[in-house]
C-alpha atoms as a PDB file:
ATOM      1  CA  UNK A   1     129.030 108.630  96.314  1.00  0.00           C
ATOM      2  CA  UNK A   2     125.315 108.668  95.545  1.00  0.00           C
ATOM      3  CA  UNK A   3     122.340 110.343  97.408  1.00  0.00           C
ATOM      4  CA  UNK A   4     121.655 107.237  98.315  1.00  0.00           C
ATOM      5  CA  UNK A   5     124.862 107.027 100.330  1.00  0.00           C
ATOM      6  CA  UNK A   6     125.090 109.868 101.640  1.00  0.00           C
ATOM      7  CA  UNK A   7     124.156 110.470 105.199  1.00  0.00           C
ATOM      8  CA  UNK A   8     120.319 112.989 106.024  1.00  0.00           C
ATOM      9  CA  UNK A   9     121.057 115.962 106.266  1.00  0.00           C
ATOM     10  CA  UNK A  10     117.471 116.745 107.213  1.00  0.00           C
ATOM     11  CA  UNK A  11     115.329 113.867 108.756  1.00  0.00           C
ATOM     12  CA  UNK A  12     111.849 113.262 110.363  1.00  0.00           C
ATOM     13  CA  UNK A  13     110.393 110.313 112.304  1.00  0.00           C
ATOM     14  CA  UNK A  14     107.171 109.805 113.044  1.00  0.00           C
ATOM     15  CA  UNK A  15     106.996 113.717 113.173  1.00  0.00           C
ATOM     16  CA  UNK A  16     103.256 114.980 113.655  1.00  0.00           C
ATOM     17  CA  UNK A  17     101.674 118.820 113.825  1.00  0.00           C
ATOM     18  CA  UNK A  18      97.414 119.008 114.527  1.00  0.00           C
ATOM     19  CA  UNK A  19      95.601 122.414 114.646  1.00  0.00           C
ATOM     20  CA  UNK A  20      93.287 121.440 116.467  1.00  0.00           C
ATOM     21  CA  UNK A  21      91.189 118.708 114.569  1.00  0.00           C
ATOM     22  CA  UNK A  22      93.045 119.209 111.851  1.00  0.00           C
ATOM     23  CA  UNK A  23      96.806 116.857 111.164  1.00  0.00           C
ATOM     24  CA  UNK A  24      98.825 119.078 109.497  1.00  0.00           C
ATOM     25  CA  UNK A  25     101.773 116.189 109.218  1.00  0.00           C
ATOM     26  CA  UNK A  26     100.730 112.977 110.161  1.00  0.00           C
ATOM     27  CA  UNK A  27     103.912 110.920 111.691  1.00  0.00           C
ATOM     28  CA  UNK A  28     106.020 111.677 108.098  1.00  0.00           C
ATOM     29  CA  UNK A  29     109.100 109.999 108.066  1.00  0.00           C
ATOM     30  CA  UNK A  30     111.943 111.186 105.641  1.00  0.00           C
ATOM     31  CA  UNK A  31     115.504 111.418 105.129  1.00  0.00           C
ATOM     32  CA  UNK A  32     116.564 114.219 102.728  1.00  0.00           C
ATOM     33  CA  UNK A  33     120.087 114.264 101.189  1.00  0.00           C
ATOM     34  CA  UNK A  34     122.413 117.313 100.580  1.00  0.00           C
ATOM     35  CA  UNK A  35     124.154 118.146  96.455  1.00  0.00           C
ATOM     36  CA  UNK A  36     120.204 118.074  95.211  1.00  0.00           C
ATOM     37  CA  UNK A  37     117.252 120.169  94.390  1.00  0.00           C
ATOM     38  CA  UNK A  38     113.977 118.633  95.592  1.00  0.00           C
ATOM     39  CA  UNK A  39     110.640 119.507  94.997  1.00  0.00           C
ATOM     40  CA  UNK A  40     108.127 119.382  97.868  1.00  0.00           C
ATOM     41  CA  UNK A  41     105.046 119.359  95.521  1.00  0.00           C
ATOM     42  CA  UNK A  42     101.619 118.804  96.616  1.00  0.00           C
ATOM     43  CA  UNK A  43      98.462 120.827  97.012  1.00  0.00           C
ATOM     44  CA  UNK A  44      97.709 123.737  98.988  1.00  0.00           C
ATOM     45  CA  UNK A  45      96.586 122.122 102.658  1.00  0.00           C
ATOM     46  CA  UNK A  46      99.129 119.411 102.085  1.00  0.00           C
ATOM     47  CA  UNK A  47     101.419 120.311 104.777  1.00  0.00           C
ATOM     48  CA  UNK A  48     104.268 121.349 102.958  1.00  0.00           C
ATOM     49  CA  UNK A  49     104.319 124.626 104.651  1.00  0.00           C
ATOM     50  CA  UNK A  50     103.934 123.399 108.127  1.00  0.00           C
ATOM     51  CA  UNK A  51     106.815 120.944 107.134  1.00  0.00           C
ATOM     52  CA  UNK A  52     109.016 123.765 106.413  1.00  0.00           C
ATOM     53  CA  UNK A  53     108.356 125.729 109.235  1.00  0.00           C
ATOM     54  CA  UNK A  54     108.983 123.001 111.851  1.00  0.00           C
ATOM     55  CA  UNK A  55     112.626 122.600 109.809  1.00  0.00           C
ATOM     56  CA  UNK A  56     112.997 126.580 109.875  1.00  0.00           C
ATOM     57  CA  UNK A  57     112.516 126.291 113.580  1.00  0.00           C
ATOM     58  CA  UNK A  58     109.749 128.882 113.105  1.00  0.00           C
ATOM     59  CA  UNK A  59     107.000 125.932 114.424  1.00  0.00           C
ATOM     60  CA  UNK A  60     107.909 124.177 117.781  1.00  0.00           C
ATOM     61  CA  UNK A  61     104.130 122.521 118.395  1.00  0.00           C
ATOM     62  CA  UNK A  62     104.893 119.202 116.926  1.00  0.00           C
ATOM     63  CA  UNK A  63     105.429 115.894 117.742  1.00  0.00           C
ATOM     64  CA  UNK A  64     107.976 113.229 117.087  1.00  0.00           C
ATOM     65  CA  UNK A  65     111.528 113.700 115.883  1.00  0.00           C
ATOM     66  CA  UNK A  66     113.004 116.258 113.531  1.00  0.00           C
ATOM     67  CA  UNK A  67     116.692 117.301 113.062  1.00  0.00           C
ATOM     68  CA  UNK A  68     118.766 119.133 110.781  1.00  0.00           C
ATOM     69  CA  UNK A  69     122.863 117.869 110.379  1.00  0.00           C
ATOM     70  CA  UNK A  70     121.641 116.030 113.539  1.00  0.00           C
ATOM     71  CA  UNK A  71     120.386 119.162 115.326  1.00  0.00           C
ATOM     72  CA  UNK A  72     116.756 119.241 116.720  1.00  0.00           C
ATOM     73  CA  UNK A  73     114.535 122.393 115.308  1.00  0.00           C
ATOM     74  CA  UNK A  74     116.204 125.284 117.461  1.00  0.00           C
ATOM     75  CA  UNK A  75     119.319 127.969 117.259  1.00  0.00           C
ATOM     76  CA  UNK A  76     121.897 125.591 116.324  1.00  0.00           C
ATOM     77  CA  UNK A  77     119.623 124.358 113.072  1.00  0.00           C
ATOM     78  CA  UNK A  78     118.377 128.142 112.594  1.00  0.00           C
ATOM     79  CA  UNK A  79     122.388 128.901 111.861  1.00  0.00           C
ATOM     80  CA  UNK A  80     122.171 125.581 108.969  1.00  0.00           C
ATOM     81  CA  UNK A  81     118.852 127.129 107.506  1.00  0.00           C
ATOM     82  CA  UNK A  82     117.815 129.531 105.458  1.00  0.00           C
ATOM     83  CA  UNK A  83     114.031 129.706 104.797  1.00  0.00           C
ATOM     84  CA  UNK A  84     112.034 132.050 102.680  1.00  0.00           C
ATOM     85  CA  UNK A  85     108.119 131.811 103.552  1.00  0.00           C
ATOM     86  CA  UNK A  86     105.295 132.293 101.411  1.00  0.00           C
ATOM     87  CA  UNK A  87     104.217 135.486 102.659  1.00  0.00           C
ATOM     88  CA  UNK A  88     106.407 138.529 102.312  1.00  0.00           C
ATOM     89  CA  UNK A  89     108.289 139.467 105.467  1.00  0.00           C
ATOM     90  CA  UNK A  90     110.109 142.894 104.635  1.00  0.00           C
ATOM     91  CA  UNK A  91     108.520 146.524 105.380  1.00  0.00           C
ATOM     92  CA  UNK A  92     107.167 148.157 102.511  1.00  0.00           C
ATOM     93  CA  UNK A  93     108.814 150.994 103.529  1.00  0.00           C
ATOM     94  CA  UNK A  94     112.236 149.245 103.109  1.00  0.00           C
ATOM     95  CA  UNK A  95     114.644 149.977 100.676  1.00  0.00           C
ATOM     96  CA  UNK A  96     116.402 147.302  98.915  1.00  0.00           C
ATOM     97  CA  UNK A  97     119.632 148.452 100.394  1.00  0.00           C
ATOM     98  CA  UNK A  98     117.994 148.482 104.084  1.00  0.00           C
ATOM     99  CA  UNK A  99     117.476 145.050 103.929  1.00  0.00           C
ATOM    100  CA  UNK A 100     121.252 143.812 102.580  1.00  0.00           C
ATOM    101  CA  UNK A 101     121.861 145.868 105.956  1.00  0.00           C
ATOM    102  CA  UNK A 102     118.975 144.372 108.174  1.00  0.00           C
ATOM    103  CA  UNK A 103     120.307 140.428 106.961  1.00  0.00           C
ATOM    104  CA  UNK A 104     124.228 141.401 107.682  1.00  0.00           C
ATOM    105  CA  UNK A 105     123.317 142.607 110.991  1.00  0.00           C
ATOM    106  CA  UNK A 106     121.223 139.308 111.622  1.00  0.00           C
ATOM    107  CA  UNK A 107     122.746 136.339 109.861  1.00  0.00           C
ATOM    108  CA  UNK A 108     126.619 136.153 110.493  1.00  0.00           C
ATOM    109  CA  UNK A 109     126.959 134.133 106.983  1.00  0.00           C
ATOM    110  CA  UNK A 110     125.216 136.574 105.074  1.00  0.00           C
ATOM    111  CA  UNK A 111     126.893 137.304 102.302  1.00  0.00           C
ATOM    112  CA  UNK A 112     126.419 140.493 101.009  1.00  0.00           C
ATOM    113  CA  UNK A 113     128.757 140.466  97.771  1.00  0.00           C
ATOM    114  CA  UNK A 114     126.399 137.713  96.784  1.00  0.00           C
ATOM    115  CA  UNK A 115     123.422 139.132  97.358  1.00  0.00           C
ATOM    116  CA  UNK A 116     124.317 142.451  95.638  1.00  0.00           C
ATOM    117  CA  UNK A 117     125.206 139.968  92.551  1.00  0.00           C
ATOM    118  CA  UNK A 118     121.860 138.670  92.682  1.00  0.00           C
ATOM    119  CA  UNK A 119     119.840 142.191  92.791  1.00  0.00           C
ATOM    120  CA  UNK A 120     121.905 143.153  89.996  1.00  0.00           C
ATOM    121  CA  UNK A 121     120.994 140.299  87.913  1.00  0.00           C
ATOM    122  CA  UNK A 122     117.614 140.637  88.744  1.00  0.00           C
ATOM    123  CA  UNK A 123     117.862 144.332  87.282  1.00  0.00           C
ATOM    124  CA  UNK A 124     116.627 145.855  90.780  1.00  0.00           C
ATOM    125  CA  UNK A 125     117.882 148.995  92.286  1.00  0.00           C
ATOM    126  CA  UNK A 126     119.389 148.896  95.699  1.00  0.00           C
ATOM    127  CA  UNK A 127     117.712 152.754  96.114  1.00  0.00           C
ATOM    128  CA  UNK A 128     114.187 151.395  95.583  1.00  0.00           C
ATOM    129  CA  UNK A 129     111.165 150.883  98.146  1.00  0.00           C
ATOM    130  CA  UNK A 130     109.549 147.879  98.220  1.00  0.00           C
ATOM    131  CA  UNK A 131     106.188 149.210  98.163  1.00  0.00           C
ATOM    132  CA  UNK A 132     107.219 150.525  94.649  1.00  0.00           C
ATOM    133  CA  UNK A 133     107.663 147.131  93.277  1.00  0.00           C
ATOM    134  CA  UNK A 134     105.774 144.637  91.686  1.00  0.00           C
ATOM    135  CA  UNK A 135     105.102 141.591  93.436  1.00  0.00           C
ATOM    136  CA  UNK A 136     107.670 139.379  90.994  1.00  0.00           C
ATOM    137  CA  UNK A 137     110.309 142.310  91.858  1.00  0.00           C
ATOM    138  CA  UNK A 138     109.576 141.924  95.965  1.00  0.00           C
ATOM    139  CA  UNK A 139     110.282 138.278  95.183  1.00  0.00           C
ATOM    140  CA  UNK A 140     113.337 138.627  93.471  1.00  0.00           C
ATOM    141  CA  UNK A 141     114.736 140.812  96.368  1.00  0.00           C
ATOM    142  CA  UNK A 142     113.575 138.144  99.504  1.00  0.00           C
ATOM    143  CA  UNK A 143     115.133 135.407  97.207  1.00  0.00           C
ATOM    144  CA  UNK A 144     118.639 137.464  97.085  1.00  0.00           C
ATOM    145  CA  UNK A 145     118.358 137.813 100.251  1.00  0.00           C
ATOM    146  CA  UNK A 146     117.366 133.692 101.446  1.00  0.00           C
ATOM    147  CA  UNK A 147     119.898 132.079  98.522  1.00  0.00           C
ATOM    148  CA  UNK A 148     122.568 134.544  99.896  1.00  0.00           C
ATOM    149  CA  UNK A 149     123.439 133.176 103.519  1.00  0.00           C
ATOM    150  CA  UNK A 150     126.518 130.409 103.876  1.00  0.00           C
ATOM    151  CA  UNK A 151     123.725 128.141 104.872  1.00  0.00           C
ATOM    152  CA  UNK A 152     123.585 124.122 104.486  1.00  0.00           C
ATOM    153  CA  UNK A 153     120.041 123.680 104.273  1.00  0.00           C
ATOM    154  CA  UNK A 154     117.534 126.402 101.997  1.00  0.00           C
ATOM    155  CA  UNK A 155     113.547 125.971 101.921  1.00  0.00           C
ATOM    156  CA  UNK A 156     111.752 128.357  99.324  1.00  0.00           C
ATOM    157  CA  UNK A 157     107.909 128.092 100.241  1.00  0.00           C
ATOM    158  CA  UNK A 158     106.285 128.686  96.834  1.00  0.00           C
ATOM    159  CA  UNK A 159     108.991 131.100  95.784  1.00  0.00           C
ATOM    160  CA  UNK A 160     107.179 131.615  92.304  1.00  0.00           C
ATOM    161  CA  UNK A 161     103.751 131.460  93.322  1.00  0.00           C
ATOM    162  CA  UNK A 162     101.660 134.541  91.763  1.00  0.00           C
ATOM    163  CA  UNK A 163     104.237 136.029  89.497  1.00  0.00           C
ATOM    164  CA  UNK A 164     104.095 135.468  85.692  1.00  0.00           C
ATOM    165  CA  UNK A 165     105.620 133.093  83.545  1.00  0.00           C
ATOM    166  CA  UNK A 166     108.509 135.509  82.508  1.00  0.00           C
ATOM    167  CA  UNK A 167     109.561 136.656  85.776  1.00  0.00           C
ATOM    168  CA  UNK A 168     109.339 133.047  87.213  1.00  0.00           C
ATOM    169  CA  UNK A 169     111.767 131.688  84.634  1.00  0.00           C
ATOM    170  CA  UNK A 170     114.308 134.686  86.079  1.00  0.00           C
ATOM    171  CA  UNK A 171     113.753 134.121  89.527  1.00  0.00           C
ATOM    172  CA  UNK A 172     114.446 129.993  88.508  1.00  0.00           C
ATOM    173  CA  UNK A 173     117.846 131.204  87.066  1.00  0.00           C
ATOM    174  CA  UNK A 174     118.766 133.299  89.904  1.00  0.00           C
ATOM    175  CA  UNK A 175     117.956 130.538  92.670  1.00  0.00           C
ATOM    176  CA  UNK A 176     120.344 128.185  89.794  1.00  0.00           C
ATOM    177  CA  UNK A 177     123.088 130.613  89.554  1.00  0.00           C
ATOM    178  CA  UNK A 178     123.581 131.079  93.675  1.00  0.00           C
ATOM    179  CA  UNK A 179     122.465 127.471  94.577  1.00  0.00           C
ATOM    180  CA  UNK A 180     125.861 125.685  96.086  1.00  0.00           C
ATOM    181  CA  UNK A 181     125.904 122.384  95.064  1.00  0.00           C
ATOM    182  CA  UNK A 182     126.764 121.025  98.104  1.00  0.00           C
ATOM    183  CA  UNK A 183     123.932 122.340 100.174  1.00  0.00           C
ATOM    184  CA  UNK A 184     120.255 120.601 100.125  1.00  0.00           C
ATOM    185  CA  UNK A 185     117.644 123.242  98.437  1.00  0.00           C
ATOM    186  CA  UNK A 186     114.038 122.640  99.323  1.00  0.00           C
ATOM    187  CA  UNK A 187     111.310 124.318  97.016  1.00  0.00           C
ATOM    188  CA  UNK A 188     107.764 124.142  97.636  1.00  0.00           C
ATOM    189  CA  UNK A 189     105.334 124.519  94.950  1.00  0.00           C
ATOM    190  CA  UNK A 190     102.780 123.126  93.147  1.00  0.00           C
ATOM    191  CA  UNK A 191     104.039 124.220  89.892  1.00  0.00           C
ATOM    192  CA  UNK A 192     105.382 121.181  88.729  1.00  0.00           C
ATOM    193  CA  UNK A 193     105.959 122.068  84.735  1.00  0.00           C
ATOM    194  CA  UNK A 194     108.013 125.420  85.704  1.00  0.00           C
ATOM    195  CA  UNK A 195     110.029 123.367  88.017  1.00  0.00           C
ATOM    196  CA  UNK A 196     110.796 120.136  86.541  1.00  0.00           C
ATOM    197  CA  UNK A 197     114.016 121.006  84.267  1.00  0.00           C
ATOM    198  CA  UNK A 198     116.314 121.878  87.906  1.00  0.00           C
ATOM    199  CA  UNK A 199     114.952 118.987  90.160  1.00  0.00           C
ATOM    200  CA  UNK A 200     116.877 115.945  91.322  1.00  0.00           C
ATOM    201  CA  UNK A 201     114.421 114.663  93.735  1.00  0.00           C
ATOM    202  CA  UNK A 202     110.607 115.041  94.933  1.00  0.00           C
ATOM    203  CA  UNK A 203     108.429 114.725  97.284  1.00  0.00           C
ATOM    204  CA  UNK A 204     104.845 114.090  96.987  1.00  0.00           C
ATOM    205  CA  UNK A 205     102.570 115.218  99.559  1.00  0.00           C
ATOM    206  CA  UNK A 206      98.857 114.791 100.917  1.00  0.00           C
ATOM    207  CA  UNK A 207      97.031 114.991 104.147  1.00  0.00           C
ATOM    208  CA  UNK A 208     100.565 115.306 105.744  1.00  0.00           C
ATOM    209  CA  UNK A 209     101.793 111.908 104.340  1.00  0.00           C
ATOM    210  CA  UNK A 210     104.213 111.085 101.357  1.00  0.00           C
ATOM    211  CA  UNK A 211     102.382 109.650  98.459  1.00  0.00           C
ATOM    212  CA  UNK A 212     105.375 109.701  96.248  1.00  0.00           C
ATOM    213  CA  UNK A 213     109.032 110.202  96.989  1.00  0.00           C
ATOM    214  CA  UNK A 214     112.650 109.269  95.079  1.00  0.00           C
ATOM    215  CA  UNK A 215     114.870 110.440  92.315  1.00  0.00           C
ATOM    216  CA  UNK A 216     113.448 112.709  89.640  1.00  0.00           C
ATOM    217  CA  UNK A 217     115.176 110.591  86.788  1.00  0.00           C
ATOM    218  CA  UNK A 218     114.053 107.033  88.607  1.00  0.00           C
ATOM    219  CA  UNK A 219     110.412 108.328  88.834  1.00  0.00           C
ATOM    220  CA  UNK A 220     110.783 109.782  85.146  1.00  0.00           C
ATOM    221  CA  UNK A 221     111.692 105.852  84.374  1.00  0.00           C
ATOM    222  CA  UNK A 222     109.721 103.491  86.046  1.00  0.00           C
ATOM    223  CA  UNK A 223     106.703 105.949  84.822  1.00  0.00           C
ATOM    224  CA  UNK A 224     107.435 106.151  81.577  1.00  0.00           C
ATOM    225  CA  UNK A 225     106.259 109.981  82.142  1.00  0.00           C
ATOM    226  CA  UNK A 226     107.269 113.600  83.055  1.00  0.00           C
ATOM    227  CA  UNK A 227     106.974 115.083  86.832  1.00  0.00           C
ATOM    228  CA  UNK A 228     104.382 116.632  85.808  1.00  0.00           C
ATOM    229  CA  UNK A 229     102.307 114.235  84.181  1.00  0.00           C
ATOM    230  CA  UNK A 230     103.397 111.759  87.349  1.00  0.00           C
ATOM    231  CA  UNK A 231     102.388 114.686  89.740  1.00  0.00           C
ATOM    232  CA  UNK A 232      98.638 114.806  87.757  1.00  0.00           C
ATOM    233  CA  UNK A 233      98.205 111.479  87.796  1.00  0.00           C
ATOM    234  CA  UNK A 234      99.073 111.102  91.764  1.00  0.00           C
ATOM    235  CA  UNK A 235      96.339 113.950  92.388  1.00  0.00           C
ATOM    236  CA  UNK A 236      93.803 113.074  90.531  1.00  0.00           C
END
């Protein structure tokens, strides 16, 4: 069966989010697939942030229709999602082992076996304190923690934003090596080139609307060009 088959396992109609003056998403329609990788790419002020938040359930002031596996944004979608924001969201204080213990106690699919796997292969101590760490190192230990829930549905808001080249190309291999590839993985960036080699799918975004959306391979086609170069040319 192809994506295009398959039944959304995330859509939106018509959904809409304003702060104040300001339309955040602006009625966005979409139907997103599970078995792929999409980028959300776009750039910062896009929406792609606000989008993920309303999906996370984190973000109830919106408009329109929004469901996850056919659940609207709320505790039964919250148990089908696992969503990493942008901004850290552990206690410097924390040690790494603290917070294997803080996501057992609050996600009953957390799998801790896993995430232990994925500290490990990120080289990171379960003994250290976050505030000890670089901010490539605090990624690697939120991502461990997000990729390592029994979850359908994962959304990584710019999970390699502000961390250098080397450490983003670890942290791309460590999302790869725990990603199930029958779940739907959501990653938001604006870093096109680093992400390009592990996407199926994108989705284009600007003043809360789709510019560009379909099958990373179809797009590569019909363009005659890479993501990236299709993702400079849309935003130029």
């Amino acid at each position: 069966m192809t994506a295009t088959e398959l039944a959304p396992l995330v859509r939106t109609r018509g959904l809409t989010v304003r702060y104040g003056r300001t339309t955040a998403l602006d009625s966005l329609d979409l139907d997103l697939v599970p078995g792929q990788i999409l980028g959300l790419l776009g750039e910062n002020g896009c929406g792609k942030t606000t989008l993920m938040k309303v999906l996370a359930g984190v973000y109830a002031d919106y408009s329109g229709e929004a469901t996850i596996a056919g659940h609207a944004p709320g505790p039964s979608s919250k148990a089908l999602v696992s969503f990493l924001p942008d901004a850290s969201f552990l206690a410097d204080s924390a040690r790494v082992r603290y917070c294997l213990d803080l996501y057992a106690d609050f996600f009953a699919d957390f799998q801790r076996e896993k995430a232990r796997d994925l500290i490990g292969f990120f080289g990171l101590s379960e003994t250290s304190r976050l505030r000890e760490m670089s901010k490539g190192m605090r990624e690697k230990v939120q991502i461990s923690l997000a990729m390592s829930r029994d979850a359908r549905v994962f959304l990584l808001d710019e999970p390699i934003s502000g961390v250098d080249p080397a450490a983003r190309d670890v942290i791309l291999d460590g999302i790869l090596r725990s990603h199930s590839e029958d779940s739907l993985l959501v990653l938001a960036t604006h870093l096109v080139h680093d992400l390009e080699p592990m996407l199926d799918g994108v989705v284009m975004m600007r003043h809360g609307k789709v510019l560009l959306a379909g099958d990373a391979d179809d797009l590569r086609a019909e363009h005659s060009a890479s993501l990236d170069q299709i993702f400079k040319e849309t935003y130029r």
